[in-house]
C-alpha atoms as a PDB file:
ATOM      1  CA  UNK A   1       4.521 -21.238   3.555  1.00  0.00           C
ATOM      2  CA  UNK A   2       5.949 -17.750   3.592  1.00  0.00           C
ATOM      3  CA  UNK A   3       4.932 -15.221   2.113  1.00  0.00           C
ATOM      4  CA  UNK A   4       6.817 -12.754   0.058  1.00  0.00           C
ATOM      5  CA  UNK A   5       8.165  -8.965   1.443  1.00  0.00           C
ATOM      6  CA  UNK A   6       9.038  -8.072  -2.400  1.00  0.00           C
ATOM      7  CA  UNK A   7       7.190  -5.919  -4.858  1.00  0.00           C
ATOM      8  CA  UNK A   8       8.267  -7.743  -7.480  1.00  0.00           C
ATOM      9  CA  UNK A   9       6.706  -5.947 -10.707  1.00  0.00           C
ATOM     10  CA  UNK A  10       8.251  -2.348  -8.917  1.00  0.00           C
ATOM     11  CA  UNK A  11      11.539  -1.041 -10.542  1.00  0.00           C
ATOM     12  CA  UNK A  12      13.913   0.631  -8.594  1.00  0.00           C
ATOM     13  CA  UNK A  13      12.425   4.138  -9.539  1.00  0.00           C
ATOM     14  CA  UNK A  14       9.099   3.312  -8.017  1.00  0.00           C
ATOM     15  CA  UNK A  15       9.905   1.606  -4.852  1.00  0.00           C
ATOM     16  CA  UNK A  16      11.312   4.622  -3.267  1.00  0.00           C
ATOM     17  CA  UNK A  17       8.036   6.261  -4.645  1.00  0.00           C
ATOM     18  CA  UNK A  18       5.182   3.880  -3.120  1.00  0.00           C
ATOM     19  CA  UNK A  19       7.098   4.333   0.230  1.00  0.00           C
ATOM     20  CA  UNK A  20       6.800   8.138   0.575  1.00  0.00           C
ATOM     21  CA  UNK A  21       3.076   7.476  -0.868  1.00  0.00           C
ATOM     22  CA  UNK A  22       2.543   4.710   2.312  1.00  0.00           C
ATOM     23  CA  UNK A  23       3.881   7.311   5.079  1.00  0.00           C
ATOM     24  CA  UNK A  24       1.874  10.171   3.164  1.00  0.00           C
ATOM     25  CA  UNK A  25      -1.599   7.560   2.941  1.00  0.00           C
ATOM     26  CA  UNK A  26      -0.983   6.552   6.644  1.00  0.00           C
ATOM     27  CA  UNK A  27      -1.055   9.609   8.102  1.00  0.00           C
ATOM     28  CA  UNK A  28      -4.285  10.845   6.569  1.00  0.00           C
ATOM     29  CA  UNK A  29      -6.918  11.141   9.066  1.00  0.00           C
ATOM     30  CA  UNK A  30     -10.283  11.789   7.159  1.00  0.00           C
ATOM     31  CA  UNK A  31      -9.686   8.111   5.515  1.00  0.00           C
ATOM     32  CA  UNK A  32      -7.965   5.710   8.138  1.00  0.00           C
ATOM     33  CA  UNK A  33      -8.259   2.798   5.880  1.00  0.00           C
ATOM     34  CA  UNK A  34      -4.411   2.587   5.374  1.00  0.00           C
ATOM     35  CA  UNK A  35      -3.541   3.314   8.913  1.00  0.00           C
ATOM     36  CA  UNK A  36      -5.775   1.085   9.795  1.00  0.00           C
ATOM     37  CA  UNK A  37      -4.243  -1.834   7.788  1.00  0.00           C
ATOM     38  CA  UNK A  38      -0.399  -0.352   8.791  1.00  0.00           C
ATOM     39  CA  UNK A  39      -1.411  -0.835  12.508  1.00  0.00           C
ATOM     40  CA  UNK A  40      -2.732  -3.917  11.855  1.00  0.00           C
ATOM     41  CA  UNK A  41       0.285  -5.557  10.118  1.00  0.00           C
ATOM     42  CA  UNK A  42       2.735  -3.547  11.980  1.00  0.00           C
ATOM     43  CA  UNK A  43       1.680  -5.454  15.415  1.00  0.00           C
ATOM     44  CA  UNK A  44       2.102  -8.561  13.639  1.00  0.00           C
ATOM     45  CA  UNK A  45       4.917  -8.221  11.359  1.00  0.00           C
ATOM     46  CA  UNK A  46       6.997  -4.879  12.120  1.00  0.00           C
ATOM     47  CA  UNK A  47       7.471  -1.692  10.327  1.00  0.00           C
ATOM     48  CA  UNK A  48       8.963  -2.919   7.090  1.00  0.00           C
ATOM     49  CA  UNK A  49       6.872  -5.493   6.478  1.00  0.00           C
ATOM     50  CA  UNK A  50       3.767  -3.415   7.114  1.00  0.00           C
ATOM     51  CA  UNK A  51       5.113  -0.264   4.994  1.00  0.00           C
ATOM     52  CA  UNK A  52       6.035  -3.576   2.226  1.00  0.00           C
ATOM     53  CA  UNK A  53       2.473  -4.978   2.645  1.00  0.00           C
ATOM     54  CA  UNK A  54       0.868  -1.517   2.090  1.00  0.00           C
ATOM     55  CA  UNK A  55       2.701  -0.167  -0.463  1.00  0.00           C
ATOM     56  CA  UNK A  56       1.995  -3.644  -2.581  1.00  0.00           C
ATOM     57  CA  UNK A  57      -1.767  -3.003  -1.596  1.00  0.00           C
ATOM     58  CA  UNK A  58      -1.553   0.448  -3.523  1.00  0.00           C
ATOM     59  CA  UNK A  59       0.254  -0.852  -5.818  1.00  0.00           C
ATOM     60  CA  UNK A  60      -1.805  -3.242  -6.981  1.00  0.00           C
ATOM     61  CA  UNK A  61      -5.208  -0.474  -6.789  1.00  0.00           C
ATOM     62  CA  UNK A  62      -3.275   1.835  -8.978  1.00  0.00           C
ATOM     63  CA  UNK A  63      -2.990  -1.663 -11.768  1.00  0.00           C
ATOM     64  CA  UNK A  64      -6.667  -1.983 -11.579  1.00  0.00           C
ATOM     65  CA  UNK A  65      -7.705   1.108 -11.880  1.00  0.00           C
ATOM     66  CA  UNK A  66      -5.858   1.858 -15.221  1.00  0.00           C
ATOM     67  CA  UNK A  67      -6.515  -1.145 -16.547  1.00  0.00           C
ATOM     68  CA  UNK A  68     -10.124  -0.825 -15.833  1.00  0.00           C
ATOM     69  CA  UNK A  69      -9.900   3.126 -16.688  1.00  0.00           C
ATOM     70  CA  UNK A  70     -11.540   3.462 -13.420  1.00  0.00           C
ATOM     71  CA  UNK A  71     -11.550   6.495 -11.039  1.00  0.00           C
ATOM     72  CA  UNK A  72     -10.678   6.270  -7.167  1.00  0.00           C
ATOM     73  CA  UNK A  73     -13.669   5.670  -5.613  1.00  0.00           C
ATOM     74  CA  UNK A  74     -13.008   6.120  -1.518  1.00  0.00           C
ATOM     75  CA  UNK A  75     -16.629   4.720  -0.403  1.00  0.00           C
ATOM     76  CA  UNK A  76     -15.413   1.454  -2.405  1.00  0.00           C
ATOM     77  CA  UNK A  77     -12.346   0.750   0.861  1.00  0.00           C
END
């Protein structure tokens, strides 16, 4: 089965968005969690797919957290 490169629930005003946010979030050092998941994926599956993967991972934390009217909580990665 293969899996899906698409953020499908993205319009085309936020994709360009949550890709400048996924170079900004990898190249944080004081919380490698991101960069750590990039590097990961990237030796797998190449750049796009990794920069794809990550910016769906965000994605998906920023639904949550309005939804649950919850504030980013670092120690929680």
């Amino acid at each position: 089965m293969k899996k899906s490169v698409r953020i499908t629930y993205a319009d085309v005003y936020l994709k360009p968005v949550l890709i400048r946010v996924v170079h900004a979030a990898v190249k944080v050092i004081e919380h490698p969690y991101y960069r750590v998941k990039y590097d990961r994926t990237l030796k797998r599956r190449g750049k796009k797919w990794a920069i794809i993967a990550i910016s769906r991972m965000i994605l998906t934390a920023f639904y949550f957290m309005f939804n649950n009217s919850e504030i980013f909580n670092s120690s929680d990665l």
